[in-house]
N, C-alpha and C. Protein backbone atom coordinates (compact mmCIF):
# COMPACT_ATOMS: atom_id res chain seq x y z
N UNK A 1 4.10 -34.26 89.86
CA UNK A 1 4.42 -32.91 90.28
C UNK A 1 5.89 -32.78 90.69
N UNK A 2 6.51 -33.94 91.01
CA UNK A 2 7.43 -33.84 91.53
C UNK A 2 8.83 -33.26 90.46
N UNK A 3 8.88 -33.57 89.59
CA UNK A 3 9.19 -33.70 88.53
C UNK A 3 9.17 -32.29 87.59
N UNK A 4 8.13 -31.69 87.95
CA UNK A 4 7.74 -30.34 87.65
C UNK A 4 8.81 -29.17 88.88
N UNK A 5 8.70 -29.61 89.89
CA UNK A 5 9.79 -28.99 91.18
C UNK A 5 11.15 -29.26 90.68
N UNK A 6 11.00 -30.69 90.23
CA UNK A 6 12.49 -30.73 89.73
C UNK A 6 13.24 -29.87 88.94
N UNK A 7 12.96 -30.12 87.36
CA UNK A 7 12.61 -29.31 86.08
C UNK A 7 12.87 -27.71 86.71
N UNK A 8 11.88 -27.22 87.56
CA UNK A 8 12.01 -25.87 87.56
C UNK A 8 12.97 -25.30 88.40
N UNK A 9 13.54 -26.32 88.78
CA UNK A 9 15.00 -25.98 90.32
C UNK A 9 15.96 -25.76 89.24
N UNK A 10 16.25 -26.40 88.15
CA UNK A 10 17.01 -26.87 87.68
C UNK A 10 17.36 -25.58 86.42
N UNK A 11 16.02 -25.19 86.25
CA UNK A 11 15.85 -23.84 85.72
C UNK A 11 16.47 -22.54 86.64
N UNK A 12 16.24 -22.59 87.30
CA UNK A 12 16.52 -21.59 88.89
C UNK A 12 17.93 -21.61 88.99
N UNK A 13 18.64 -22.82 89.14
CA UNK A 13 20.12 -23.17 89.07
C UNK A 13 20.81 -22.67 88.49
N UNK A 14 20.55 -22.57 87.07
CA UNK A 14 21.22 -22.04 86.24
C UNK A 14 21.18 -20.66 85.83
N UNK A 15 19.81 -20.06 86.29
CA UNK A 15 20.00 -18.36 86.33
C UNK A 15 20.58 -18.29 87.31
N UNK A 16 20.75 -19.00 88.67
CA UNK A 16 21.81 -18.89 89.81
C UNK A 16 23.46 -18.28 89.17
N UNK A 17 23.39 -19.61 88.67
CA UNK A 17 24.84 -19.28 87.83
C UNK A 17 24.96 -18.07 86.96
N UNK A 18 23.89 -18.00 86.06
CA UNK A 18 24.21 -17.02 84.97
C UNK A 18 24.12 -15.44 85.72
N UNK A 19 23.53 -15.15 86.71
CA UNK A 19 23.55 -14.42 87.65
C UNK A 19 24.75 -14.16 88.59
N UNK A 20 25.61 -14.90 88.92
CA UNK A 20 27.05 -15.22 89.35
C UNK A 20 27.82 -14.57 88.73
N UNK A 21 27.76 -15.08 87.01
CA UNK A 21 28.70 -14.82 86.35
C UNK A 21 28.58 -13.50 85.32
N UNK A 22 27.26 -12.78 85.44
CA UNK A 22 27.19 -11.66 85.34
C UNK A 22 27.57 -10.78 86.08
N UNK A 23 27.43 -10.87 87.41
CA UNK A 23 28.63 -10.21 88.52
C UNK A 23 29.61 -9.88 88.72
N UNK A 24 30.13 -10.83 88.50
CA UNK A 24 31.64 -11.03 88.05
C UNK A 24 32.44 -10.40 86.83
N UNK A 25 31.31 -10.38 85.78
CA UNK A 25 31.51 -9.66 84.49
C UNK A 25 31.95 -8.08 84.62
N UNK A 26 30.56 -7.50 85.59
CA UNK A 26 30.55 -6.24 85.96
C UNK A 26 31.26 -5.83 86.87
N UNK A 27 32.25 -6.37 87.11
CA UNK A 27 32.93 -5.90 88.92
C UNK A 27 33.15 -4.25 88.58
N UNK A 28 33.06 -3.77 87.55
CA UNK A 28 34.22 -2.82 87.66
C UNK A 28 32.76 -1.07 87.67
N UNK A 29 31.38 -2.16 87.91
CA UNK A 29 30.20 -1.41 88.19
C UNK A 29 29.43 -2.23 89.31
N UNK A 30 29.63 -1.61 90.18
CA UNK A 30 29.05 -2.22 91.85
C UNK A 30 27.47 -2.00 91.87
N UNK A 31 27.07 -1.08 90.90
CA UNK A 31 25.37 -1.80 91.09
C UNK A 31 25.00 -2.58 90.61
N UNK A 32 25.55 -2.84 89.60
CA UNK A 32 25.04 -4.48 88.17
C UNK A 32 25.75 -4.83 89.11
N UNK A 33 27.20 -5.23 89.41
CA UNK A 33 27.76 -6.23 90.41
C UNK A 33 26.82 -6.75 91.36
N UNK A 34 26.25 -6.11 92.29
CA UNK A 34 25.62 -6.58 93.67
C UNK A 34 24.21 -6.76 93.13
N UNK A 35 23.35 -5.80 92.49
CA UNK A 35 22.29 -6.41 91.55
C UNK A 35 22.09 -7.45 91.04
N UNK A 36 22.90 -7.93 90.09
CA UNK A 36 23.19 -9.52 89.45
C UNK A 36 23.06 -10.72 90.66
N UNK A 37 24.26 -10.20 91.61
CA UNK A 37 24.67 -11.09 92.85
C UNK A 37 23.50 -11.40 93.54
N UNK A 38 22.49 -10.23 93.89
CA UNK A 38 21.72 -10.80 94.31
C UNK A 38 20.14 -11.56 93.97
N UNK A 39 20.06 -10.95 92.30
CA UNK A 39 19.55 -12.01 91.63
C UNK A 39 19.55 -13.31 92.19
N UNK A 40 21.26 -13.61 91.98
CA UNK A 40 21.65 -14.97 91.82
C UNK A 40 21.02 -15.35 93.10
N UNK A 41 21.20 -14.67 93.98
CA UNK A 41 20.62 -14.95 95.27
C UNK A 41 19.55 -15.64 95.67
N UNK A 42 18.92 -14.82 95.27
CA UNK A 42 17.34 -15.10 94.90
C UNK A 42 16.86 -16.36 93.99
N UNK A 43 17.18 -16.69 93.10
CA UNK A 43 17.27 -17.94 92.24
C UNK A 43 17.93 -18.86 92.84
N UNK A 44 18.76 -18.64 93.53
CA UNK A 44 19.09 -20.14 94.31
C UNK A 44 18.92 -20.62 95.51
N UNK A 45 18.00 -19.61 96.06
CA UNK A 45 16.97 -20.06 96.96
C UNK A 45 15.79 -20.39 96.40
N UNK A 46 15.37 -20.30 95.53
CA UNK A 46 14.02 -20.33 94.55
C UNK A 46 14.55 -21.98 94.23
N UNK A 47 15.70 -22.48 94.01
CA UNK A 47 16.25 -23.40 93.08
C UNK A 47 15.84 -24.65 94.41
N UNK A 48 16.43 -24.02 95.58
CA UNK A 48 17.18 -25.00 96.75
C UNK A 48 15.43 -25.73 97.31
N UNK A 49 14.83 -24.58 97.28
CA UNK A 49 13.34 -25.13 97.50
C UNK A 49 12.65 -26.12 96.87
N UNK A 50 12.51 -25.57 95.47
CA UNK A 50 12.03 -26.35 94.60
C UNK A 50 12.96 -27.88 95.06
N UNK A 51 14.19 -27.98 94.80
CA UNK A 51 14.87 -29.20 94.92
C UNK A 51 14.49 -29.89 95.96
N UNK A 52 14.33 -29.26 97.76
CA UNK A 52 13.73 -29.63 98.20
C UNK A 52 12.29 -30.45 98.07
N UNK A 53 11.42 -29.84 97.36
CA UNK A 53 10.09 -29.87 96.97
C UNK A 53 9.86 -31.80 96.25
N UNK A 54 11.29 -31.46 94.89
CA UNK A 54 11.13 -32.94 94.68
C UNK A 54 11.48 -33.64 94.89
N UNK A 55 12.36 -33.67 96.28
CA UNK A 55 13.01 -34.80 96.63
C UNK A 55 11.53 -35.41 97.70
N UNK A 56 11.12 -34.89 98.22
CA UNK A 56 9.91 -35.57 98.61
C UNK A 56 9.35 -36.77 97.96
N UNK A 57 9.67 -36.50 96.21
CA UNK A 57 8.72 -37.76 95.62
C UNK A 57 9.79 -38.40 94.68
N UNK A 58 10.64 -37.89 94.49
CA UNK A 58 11.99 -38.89 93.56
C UNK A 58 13.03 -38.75 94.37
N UNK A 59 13.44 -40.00 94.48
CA UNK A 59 14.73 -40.69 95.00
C UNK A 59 15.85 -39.78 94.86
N UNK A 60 16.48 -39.60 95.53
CA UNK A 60 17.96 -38.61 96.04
C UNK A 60 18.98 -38.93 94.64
N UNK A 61 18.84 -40.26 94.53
CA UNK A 61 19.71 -41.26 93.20
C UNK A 61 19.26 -40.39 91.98
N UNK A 62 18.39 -40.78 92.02
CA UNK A 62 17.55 -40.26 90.65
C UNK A 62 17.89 -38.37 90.39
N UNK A 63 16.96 -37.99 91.83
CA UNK A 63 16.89 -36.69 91.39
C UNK A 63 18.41 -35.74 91.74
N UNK A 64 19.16 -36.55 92.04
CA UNK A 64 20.85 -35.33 91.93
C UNK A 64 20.97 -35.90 90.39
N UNK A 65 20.81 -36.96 90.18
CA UNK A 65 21.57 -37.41 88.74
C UNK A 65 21.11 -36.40 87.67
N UNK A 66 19.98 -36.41 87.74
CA UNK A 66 18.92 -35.51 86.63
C UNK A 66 19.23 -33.98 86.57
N UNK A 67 19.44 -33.57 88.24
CA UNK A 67 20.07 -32.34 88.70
C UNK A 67 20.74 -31.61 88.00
N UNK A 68 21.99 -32.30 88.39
CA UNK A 68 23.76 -31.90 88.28
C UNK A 68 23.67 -31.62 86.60
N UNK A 69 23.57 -33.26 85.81
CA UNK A 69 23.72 -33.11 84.93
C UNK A 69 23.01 -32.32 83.87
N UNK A 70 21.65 -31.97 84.07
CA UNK A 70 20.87 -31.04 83.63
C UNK A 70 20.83 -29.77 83.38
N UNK A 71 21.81 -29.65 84.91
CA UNK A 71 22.60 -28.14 85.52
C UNK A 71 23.73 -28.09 83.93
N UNK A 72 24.34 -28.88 83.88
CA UNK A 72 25.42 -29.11 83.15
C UNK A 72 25.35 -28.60 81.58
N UNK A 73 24.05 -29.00 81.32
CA UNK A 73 23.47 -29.14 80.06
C UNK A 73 23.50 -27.08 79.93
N UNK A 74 22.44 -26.84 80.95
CA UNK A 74 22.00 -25.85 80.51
C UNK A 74 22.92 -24.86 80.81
N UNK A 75 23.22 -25.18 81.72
CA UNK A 75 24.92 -23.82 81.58
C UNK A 75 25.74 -23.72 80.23
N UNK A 76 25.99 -24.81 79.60
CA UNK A 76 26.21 -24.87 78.60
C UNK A 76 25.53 -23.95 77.35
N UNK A 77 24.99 -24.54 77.50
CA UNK A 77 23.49 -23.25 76.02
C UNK A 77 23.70 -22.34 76.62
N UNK A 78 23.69 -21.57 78.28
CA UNK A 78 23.75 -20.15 78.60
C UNK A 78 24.88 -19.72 77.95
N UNK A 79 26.26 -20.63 78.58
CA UNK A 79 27.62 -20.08 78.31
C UNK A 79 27.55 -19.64 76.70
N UNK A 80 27.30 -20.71 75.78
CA UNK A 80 27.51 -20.39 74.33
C UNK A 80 26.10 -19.06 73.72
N UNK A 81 25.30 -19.34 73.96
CA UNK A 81 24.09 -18.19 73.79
C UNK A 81 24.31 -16.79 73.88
N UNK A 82 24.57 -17.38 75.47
CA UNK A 82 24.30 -15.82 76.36
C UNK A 82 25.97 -15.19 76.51
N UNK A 83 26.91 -15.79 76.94
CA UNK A 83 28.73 -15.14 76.73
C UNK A 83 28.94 -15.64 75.46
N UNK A 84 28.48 -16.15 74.54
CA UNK A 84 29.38 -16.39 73.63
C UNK A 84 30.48 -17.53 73.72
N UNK A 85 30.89 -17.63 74.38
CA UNK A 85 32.07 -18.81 75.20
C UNK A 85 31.90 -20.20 73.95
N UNK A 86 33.26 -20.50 73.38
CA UNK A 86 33.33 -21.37 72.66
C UNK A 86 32.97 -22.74 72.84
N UNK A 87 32.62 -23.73 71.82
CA UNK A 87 31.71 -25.06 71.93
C UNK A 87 33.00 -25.60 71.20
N UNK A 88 33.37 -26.22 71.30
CA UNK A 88 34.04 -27.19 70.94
C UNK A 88 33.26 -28.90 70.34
N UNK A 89 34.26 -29.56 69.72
CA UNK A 89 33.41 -30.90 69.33
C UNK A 89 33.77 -31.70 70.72
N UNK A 90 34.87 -31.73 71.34
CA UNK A 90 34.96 -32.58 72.85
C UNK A 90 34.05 -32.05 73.66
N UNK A 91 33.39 -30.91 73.97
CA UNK A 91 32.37 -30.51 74.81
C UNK A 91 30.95 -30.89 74.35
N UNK A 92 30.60 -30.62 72.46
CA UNK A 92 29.49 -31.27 72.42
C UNK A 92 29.59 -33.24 72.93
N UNK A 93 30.49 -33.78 72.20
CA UNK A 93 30.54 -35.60 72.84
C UNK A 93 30.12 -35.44 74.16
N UNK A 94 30.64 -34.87 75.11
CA UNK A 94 30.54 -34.43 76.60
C UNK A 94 29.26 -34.16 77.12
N UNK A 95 28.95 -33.24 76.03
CA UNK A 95 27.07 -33.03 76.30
C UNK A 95 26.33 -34.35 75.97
N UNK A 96 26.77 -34.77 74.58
CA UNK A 96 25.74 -36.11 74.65
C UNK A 96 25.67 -36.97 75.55
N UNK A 97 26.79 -37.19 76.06
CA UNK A 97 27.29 -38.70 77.44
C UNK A 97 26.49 -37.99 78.22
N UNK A 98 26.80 -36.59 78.76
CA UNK A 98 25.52 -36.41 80.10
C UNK A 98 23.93 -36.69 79.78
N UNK A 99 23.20 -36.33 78.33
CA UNK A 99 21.90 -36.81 78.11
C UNK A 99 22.05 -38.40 78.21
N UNK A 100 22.90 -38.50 77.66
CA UNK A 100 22.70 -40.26 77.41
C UNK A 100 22.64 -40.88 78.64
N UNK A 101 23.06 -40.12 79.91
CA UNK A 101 23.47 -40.61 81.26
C UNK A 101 22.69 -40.42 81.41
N UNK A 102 21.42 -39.15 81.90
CA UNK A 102 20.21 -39.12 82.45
C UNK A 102 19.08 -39.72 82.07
N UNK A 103 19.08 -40.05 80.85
CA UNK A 103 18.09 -40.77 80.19
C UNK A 103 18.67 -42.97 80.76
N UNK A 104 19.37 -42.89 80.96
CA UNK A 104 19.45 -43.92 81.71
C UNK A 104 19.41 -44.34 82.78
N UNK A 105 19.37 -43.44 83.57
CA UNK A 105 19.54 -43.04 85.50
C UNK A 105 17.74 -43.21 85.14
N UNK A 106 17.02 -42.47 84.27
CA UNK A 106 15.60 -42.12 84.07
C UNK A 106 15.04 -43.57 84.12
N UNK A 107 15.55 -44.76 83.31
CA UNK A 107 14.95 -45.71 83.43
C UNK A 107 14.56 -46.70 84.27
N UNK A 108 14.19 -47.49 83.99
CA UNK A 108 13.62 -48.18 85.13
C UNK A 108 14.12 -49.92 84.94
């Protein structure tokens, strides 16, 4: 289960962000502005819990590693998906080293 808290913080995180940076997008409309903002709000208390939740059963080591870099991953697919925001071939290498990193932090 723990793992499942993880996973879904990690999900939460990143609408945190993408919620941030929709805000920011809109400054120049203060209800999407503060709307978005407090989305984000909301998702990263949704996020901070859950994280809470699995640190109960995976190691602090383990579960920031899986975290951060996971965080990393999926901001990524938002940024290029959802803004459009350019991918480069040094950012995909970049993406692989972070899977390749968590899948090793993963082992045992």
């Amino acid at each position: 289960m723990g793992y499942i808290y993880l996973y879904s913080s990690i999900l939460f995180n990143v609408l945190t962000n993408v919620g941030f940076n929709l805000a920011a997008i809109n400054d120049a409309n203060p209800a999407k502005k503060w709307g978005y903002f407090a989305g984000g709000l909301i998702f990263g208390l949704l996020n901070s819990f859950l994280f809470m939740e699995a640190l109960k059963v995976i190691p602090l080591q383990v579960a920031s590693a899986i975290y951060f870099s996971l965080t990393i991953v999926g901001l990524f697919l938002a940024a290029y998906f959802g803004f459009n925001e350019e991918v480069t071939t040094v950012r995909m290498i970049g993406i692989f080293v972070i899977i390749s990193g968590v899948i090793m932090v993963q082992l045992k």
